[in-house]
PDB file of N, CA and C in Angstrom:
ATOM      1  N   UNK A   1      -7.080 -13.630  72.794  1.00  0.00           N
ATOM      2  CA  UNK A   1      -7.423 -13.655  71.396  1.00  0.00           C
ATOM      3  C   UNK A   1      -6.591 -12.617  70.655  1.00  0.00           C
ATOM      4  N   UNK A   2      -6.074 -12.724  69.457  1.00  0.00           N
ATOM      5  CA  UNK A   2      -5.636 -12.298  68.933  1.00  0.00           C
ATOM      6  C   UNK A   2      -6.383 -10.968  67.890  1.00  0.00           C
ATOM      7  N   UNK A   3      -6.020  -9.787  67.959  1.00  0.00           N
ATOM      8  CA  UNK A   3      -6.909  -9.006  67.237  1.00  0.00           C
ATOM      9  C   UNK A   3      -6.456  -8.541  66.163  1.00  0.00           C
ATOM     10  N   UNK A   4      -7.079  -8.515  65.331  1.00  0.00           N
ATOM     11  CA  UNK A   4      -6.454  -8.078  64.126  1.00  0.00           C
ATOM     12  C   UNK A   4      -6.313  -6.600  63.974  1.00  0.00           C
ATOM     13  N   UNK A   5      -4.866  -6.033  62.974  1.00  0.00           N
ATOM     14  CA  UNK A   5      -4.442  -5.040  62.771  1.00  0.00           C
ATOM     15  C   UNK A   5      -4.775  -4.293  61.753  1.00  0.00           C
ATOM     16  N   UNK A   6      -5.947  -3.356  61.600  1.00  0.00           N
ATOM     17  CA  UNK A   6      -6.362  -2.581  60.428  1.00  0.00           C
ATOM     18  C   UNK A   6      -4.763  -2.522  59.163  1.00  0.00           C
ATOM     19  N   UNK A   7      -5.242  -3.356  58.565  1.00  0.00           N
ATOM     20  CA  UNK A   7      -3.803  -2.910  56.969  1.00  0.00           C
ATOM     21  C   UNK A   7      -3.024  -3.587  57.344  1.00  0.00           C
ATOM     22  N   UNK A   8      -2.954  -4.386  58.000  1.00  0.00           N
ATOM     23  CA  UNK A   8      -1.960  -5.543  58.609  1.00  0.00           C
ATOM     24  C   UNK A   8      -2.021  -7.068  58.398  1.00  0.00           C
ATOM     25  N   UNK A   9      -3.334  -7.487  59.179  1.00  0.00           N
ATOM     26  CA  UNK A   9      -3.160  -8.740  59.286  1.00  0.00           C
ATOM     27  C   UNK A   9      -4.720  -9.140  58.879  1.00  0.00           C
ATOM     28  N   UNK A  10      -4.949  -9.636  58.616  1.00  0.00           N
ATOM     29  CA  UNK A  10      -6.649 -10.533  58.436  1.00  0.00           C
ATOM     30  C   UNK A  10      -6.615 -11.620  59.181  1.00  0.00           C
ATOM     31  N   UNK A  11      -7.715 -11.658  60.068  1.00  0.00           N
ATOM     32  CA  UNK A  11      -7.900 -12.919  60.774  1.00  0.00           C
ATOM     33  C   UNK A  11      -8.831 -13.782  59.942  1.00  0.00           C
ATOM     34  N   UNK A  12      -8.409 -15.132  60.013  1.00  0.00           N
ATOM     35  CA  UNK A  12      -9.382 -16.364  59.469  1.00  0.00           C
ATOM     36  C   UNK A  12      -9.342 -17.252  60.178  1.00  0.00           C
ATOM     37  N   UNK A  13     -10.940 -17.179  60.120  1.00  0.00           N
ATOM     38  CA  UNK A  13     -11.053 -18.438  61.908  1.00  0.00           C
ATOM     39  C   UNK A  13     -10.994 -19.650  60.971  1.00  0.00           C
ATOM     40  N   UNK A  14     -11.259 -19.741  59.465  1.00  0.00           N
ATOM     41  CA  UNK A  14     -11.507 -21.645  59.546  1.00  0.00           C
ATOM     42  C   UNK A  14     -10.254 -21.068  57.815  1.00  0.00           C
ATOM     43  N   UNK A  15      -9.523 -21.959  57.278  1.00  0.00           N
ATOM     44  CA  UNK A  15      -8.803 -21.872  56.658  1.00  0.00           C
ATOM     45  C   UNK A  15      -8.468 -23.153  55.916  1.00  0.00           C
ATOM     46  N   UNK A  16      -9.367 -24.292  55.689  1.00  0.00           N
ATOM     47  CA  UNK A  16      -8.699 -25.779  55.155  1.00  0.00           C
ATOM     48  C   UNK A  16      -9.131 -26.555  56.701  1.00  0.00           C
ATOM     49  N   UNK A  17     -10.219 -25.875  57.320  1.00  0.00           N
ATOM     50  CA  UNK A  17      -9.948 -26.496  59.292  1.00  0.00           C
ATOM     51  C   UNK A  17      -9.216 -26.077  60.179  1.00  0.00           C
ATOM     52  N   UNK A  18      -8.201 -25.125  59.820  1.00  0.00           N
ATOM     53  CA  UNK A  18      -7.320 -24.478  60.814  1.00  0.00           C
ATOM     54  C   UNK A  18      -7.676 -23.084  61.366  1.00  0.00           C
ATOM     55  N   UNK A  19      -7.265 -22.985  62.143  1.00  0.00           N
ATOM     56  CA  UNK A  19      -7.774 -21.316  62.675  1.00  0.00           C
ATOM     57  C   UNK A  19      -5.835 -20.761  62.615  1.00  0.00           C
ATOM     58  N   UNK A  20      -6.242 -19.590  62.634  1.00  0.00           N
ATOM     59  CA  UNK A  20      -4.910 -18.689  62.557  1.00  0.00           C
ATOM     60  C   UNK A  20      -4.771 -17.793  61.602  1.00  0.00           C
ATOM     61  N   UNK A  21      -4.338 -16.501  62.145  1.00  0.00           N
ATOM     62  CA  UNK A  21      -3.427 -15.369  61.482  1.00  0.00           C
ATOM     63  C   UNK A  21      -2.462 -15.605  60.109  1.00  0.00           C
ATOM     64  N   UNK A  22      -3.726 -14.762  59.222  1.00  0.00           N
ATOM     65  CA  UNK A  22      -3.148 -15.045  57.856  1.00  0.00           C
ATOM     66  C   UNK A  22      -2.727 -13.601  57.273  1.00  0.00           C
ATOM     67  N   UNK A  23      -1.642 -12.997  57.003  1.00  0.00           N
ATOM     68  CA  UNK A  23      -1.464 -11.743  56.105  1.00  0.00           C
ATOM     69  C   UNK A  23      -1.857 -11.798  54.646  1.00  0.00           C
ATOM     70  N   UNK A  24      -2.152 -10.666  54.327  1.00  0.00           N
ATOM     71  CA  UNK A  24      -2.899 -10.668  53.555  1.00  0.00           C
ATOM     72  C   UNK A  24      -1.856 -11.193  51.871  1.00  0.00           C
ATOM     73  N   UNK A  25      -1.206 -11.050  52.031  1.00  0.00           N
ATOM     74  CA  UNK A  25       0.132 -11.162  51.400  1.00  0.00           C
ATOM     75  C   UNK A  25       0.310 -12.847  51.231  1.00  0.00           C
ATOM     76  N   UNK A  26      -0.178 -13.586  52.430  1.00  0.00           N
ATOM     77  CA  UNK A  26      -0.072 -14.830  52.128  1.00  0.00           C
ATOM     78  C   UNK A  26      -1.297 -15.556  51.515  1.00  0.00           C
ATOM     79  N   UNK A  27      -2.474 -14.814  51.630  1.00  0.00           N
ATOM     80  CA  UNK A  27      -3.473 -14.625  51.013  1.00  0.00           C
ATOM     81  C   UNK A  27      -3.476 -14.659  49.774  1.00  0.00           C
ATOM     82  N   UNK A  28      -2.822 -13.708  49.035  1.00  0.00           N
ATOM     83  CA  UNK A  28      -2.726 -13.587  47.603  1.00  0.00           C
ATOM     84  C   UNK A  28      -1.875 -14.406  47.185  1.00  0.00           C
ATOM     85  N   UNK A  29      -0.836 -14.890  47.884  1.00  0.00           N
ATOM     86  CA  UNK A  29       0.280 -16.062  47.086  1.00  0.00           C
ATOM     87  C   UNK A  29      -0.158 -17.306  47.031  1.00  0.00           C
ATOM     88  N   UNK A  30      -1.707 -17.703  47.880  1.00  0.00           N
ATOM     89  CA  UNK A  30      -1.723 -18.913  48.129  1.00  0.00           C
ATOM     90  C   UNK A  30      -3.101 -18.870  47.375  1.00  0.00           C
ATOM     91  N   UNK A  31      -3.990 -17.542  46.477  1.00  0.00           N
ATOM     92  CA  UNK A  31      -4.887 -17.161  45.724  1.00  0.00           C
ATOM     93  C   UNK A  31      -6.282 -18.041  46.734  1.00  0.00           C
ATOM     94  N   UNK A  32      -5.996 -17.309  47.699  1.00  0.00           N
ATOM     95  CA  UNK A  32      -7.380 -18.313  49.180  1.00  0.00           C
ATOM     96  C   UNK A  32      -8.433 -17.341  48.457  1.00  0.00           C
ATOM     97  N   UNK A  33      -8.485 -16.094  48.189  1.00  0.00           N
ATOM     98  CA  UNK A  33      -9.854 -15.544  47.696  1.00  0.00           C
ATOM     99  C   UNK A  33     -10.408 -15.725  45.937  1.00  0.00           C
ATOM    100  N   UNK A  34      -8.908 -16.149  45.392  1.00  0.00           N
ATOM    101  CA  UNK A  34      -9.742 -15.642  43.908  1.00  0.00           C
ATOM    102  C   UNK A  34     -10.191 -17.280  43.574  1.00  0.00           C
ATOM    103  N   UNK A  35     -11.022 -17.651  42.761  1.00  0.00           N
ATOM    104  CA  UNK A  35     -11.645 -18.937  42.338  1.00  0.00           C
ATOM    105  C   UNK A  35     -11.356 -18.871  40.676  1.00  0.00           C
ATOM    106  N   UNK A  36     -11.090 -19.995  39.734  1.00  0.00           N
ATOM    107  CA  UNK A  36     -11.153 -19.614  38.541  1.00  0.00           C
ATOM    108  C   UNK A  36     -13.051 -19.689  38.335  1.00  0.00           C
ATOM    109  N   UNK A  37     -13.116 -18.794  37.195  1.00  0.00           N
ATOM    110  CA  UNK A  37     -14.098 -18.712  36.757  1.00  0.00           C
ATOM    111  C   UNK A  37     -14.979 -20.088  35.439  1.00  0.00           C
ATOM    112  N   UNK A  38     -15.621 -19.694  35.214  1.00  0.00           N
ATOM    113  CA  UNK A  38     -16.067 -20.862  33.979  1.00  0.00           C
ATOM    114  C   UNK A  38     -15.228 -20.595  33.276  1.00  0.00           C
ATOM    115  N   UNK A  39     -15.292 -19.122  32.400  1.00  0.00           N
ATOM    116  CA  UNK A  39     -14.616 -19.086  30.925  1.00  0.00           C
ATOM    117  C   UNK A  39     -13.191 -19.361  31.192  1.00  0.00           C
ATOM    118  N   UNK A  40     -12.355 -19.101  32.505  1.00  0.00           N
ATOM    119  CA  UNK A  40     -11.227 -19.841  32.746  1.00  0.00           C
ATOM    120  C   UNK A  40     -10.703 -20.865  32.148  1.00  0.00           C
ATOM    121  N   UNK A  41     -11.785 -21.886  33.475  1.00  0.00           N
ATOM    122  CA  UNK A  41     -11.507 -23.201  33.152  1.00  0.00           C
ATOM    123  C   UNK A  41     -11.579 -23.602  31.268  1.00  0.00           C
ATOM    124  N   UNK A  42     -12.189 -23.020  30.455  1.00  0.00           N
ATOM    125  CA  UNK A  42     -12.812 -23.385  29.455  1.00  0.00           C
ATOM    126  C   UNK A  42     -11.401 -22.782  28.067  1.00  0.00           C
ATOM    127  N   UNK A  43     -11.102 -21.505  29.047  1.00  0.00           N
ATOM    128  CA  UNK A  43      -9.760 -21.088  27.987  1.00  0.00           C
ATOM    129  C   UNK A  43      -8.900 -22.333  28.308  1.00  0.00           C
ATOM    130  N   UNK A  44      -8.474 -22.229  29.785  1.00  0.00           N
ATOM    131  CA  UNK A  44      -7.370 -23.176  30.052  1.00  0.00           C
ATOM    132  C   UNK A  44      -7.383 -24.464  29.253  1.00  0.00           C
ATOM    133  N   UNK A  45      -8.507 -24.930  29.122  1.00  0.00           N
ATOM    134  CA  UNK A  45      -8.587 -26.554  28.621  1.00  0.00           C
ATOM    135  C   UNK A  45      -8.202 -26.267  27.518  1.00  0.00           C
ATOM    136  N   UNK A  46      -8.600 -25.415  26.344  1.00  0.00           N
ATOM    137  CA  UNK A  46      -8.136 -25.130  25.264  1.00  0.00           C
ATOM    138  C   UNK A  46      -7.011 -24.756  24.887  1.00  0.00           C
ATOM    139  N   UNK A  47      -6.048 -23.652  25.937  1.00  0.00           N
ATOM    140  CA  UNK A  47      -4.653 -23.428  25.671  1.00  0.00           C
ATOM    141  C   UNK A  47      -4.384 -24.962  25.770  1.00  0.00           C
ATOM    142  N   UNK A  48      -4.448 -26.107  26.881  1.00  0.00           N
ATOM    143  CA  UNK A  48      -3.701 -26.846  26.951  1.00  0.00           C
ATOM    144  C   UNK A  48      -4.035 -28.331  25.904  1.00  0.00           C
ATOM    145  N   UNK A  49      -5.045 -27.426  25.123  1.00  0.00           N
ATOM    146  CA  UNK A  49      -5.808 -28.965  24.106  1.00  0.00           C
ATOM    147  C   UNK A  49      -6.255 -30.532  24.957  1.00  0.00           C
ATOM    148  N   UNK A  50      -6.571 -30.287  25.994  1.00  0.00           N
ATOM    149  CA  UNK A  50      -7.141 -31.220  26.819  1.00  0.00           C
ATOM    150  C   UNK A  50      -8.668 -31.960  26.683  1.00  0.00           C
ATOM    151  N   UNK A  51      -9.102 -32.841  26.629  1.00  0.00           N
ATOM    152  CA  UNK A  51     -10.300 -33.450  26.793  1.00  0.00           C
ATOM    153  C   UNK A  51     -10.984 -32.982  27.975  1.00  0.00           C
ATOM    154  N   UNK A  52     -12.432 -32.964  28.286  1.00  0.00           N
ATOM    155  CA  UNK A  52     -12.770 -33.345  29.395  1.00  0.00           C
ATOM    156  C   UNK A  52     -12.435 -34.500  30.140  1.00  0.00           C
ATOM    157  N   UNK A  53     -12.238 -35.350  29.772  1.00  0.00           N
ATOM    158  CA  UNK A  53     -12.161 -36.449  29.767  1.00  0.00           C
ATOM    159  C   UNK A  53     -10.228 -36.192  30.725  1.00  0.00           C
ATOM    160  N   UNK A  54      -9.513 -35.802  29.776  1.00  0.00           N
ATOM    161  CA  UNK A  54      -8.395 -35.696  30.615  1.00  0.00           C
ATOM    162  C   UNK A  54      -8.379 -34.698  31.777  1.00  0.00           C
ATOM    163  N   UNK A  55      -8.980 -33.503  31.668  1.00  0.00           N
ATOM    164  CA  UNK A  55      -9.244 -32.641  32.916  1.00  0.00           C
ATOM    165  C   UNK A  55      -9.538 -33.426  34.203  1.00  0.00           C
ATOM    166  N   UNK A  56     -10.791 -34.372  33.841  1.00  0.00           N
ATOM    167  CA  UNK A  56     -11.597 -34.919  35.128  1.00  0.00           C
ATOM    168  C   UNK A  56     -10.017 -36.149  35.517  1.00  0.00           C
ATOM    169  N   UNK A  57      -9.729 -36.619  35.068  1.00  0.00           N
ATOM    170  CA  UNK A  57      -8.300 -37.817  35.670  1.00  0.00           C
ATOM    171  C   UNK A  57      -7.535 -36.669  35.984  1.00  0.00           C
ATOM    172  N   UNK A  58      -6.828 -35.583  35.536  1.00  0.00           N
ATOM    173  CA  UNK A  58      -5.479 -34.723  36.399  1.00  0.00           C
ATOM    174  C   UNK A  58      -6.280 -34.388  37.518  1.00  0.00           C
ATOM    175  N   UNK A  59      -7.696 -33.517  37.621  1.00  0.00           N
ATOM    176  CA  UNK A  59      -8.164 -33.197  38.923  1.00  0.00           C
ATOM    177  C   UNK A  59      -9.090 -34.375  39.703  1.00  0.00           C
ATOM    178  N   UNK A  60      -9.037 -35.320  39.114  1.00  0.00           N
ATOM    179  CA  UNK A  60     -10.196 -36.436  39.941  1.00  0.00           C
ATOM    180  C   UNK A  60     -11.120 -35.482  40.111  1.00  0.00           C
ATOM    181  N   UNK A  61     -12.216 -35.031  39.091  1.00  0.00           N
ATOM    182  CA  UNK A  61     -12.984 -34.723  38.902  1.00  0.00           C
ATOM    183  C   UNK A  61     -14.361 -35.198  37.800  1.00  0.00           C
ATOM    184  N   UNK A  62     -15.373 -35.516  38.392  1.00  0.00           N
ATOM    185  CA  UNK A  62     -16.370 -35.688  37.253  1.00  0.00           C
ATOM    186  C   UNK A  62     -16.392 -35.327  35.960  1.00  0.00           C
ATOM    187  N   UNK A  63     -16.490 -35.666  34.654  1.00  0.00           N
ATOM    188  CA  UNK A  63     -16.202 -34.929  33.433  1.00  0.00           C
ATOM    189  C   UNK A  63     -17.308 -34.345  33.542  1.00  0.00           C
ATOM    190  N   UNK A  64     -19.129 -34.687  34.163  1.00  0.00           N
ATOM    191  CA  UNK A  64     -20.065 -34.104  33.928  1.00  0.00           C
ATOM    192  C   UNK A  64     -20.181 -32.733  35.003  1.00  0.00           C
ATOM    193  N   UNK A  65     -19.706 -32.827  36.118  1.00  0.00           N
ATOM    194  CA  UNK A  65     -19.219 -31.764  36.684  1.00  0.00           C
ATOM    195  C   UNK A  65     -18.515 -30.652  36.127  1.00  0.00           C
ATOM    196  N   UNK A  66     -17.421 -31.096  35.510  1.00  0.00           N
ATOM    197  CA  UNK A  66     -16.594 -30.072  34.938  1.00  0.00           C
ATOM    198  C   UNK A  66     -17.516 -29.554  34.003  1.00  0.00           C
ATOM    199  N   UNK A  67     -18.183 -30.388  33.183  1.00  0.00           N
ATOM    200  CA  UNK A  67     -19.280 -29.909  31.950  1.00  0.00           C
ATOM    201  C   UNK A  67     -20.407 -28.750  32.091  1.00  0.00           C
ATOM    202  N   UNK A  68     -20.659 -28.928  33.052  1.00  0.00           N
ATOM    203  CA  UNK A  68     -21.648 -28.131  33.943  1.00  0.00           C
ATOM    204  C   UNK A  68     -21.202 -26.974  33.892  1.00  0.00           C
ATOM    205  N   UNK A  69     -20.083 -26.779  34.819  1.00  0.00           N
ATOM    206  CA  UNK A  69     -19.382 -25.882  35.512  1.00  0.00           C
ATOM    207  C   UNK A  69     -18.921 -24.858  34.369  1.00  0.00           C
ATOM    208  N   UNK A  70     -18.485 -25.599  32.596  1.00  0.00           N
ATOM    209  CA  UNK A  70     -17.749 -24.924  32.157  1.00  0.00           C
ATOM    210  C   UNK A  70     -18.892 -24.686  31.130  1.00  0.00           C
ATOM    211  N   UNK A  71     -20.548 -24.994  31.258  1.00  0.00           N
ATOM    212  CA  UNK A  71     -21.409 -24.912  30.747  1.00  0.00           C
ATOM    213  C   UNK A  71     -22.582 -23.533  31.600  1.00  0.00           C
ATOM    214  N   UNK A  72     -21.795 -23.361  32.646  1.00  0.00           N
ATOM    215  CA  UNK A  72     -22.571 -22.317  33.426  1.00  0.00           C
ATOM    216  C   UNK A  72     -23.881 -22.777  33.945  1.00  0.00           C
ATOM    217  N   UNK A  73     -23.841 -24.127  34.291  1.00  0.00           N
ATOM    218  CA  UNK A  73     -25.501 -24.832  34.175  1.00  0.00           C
ATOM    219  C   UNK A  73     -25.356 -25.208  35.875  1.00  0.00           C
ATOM    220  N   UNK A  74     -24.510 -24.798  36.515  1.00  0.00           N
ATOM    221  CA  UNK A  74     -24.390 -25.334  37.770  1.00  0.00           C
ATOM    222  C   UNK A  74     -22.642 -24.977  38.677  1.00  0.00           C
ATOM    223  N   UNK A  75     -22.988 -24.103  39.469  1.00  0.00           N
ATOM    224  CA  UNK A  75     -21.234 -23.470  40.030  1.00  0.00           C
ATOM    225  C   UNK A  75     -20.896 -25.091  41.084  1.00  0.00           C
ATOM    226  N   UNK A  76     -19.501 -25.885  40.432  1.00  0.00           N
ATOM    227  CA  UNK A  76     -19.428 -26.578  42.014  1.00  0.00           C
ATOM    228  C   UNK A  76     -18.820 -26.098  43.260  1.00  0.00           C
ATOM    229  N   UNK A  77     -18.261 -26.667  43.863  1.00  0.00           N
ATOM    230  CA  UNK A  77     -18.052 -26.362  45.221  1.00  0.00           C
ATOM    231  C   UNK A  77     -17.012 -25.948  45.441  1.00  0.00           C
ATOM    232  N   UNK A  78     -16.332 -25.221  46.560  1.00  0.00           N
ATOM    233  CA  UNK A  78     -15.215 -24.476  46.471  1.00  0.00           C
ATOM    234  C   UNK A  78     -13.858 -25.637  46.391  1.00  0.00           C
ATOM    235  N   UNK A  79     -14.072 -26.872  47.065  1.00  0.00           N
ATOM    236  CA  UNK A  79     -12.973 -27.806  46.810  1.00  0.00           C
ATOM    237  C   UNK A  79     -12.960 -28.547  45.229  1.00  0.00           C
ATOM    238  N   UNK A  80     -13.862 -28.387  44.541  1.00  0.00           N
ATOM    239  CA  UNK A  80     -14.202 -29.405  43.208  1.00  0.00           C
ATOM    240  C   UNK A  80     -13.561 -28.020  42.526  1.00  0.00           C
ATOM    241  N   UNK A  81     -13.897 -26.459  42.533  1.00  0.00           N
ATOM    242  CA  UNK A  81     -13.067 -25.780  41.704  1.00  0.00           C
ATOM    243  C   UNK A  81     -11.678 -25.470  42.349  1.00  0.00           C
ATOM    244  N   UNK A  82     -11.377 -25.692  43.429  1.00  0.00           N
ATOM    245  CA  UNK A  82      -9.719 -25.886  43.710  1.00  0.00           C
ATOM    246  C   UNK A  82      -9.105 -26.792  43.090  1.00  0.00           C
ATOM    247  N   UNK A  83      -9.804 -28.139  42.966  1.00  0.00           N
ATOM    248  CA  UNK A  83      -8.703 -29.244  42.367  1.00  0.00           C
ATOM    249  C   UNK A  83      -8.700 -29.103  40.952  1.00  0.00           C
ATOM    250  N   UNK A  84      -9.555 -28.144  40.071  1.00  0.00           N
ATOM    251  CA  UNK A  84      -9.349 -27.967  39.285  1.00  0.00           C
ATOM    252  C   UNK A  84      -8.413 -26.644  38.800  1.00  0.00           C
ATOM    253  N   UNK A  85      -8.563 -25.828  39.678  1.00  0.00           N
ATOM    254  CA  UNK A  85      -7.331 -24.752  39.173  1.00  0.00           C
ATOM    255  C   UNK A  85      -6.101 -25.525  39.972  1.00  0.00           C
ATOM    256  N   UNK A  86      -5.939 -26.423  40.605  1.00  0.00           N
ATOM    257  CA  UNK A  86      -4.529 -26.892  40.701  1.00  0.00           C
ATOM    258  C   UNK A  86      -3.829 -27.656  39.829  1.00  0.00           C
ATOM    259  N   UNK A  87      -4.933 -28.337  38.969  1.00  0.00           N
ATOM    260  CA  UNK A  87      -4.836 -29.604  38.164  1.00  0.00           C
ATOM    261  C   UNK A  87      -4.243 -28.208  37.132  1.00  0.00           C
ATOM    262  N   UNK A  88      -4.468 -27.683  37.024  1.00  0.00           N
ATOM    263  CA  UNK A  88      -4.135 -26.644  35.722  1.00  0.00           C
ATOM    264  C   UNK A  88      -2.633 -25.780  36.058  1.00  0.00           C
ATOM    265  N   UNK A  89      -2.681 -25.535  37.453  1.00  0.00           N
ATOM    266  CA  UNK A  89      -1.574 -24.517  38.020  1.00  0.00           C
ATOM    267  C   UNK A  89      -0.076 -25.740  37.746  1.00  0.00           C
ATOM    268  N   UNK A  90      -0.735 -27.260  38.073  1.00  0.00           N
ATOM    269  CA  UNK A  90      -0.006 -27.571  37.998  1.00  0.00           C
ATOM    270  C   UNK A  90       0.962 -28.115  36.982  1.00  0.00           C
ATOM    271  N   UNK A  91       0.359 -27.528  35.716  1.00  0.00           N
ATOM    272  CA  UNK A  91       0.876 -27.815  34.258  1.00  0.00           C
ATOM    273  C   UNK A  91       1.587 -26.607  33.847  1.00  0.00           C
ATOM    274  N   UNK A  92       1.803 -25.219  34.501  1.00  0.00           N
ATOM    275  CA  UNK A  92       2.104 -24.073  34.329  1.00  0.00           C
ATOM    276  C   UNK A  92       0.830 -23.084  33.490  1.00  0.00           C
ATOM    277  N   UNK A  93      -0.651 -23.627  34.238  1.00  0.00           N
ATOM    278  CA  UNK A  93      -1.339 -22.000  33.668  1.00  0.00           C
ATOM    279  C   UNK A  93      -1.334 -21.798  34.765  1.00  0.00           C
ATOM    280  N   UNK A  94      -1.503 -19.831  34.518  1.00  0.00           N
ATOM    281  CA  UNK A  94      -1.787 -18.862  35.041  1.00  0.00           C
ATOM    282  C   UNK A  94      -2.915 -18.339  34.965  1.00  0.00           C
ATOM    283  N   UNK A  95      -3.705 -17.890  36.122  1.00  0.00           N
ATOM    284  CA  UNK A  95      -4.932 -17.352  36.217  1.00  0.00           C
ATOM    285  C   UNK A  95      -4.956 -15.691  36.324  1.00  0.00           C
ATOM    286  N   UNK A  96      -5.385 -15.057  35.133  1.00  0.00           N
ATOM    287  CA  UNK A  96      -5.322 -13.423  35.427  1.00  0.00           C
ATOM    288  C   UNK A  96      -6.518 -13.200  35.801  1.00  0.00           C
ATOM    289  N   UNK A  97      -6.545 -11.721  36.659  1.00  0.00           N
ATOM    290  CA  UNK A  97      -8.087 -10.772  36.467  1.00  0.00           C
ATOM    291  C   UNK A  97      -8.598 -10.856  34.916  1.00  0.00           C
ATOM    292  N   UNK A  98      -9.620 -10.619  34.901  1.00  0.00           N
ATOM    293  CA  UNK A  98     -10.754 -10.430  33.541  1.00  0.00           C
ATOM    294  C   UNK A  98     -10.794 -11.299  32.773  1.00  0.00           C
ATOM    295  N   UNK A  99     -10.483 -12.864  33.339  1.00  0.00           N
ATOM    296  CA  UNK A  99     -10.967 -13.975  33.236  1.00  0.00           C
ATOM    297  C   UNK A  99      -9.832 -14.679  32.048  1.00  0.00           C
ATOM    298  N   UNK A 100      -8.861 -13.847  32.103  1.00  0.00           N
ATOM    299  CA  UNK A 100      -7.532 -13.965  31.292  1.00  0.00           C
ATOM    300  C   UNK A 100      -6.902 -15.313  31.590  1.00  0.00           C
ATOM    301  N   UNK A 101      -6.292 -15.909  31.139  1.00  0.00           N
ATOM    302  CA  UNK A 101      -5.852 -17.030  31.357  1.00  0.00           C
ATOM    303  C   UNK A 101      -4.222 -17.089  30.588  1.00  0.00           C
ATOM    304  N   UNK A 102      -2.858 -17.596  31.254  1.00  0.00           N
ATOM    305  CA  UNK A 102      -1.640 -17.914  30.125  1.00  0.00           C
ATOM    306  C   UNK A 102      -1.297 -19.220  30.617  1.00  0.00           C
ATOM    307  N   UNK A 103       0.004 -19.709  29.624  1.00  0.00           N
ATOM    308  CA  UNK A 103       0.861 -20.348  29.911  1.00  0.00           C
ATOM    309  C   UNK A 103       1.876 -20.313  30.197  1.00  0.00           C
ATOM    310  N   UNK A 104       2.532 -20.176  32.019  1.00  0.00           N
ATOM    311  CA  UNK A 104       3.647 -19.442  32.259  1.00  0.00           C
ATOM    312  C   UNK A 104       4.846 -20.453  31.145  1.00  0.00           C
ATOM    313  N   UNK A 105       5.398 -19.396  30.999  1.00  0.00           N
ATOM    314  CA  UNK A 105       7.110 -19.302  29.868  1.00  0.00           C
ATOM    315  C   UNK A 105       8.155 -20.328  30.415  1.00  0.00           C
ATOM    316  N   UNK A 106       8.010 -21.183  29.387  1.00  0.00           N
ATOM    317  CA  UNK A 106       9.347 -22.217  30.119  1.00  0.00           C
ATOM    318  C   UNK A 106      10.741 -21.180  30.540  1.00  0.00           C
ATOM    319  N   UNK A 107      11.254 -22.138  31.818  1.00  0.00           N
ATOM    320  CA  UNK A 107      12.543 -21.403  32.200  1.00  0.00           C
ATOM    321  C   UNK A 107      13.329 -22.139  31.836  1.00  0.00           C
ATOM    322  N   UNK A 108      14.824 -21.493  31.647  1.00  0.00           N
ATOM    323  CA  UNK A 108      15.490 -22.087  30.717  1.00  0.00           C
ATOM    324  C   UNK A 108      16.417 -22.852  31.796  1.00  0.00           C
ATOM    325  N   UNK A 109      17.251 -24.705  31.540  1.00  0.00           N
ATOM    326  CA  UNK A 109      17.611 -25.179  32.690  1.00  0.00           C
ATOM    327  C   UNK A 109      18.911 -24.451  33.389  1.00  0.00           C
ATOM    328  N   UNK A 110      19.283 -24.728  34.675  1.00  0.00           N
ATOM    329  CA  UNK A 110      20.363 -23.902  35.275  1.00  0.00           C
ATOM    330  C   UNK A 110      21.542 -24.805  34.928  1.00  0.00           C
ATOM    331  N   UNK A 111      22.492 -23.837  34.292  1.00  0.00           N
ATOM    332  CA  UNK A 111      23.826 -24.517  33.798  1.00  0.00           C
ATOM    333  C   UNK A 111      25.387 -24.569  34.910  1.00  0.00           C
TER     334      UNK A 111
END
């Protein structure tokens, strides 16, 4: 068995179903601990002027779910708020600490 290294390495026995040695570093790039929050989701929809209605089709998500969720009337599940911060990551927002939310900066094309 593999033991983990104080300040090194974090072990995670279940990961998506997988077992294996995760640094913590890949941790934060792949955001496995942080979740968006309600007021998140609720800025995000608004930076991006979205419907519920369009949220629930980019994440194949319930609109009454999302409603809930961005109504504080019910937290869903850790995969129903993944497909929703991807559905969002994948339009270019960004998720900050203190429930901050942007729209990463178009890059300009390579000439």
């Amino acid at each position: 068995m593999v033991r983990p290294v104080p300040g090194r390495n974090t072990l995670m026995w279940r990961v998506f179903g997988k077992c294996g040695e995760i640094t913590p570093q890949i941790c934060q790039a792949r955001n496995f601990a942080a979740m968006i929050t309600a007021a998140q989701c609720r800025s995000a929809r608004t930076l991006l002027s979205w419907s519920l209605n369009k949220l629930a089709s980019a994440a194949s998500v319930p609109a009454n779910v999302i409603d809930s969720f961005e109504m504080e009337r019910q937290r869903p599940d850790a995969a129903t708020i993944g497909a929703l911060q991807r559905a969002f990551e994948d339009v270019g927002v960004e998720f900050l600490p203190d429930d901050d939310v942007r729209v990463r900066a178009a890059t300009p094309p390579d000439r």
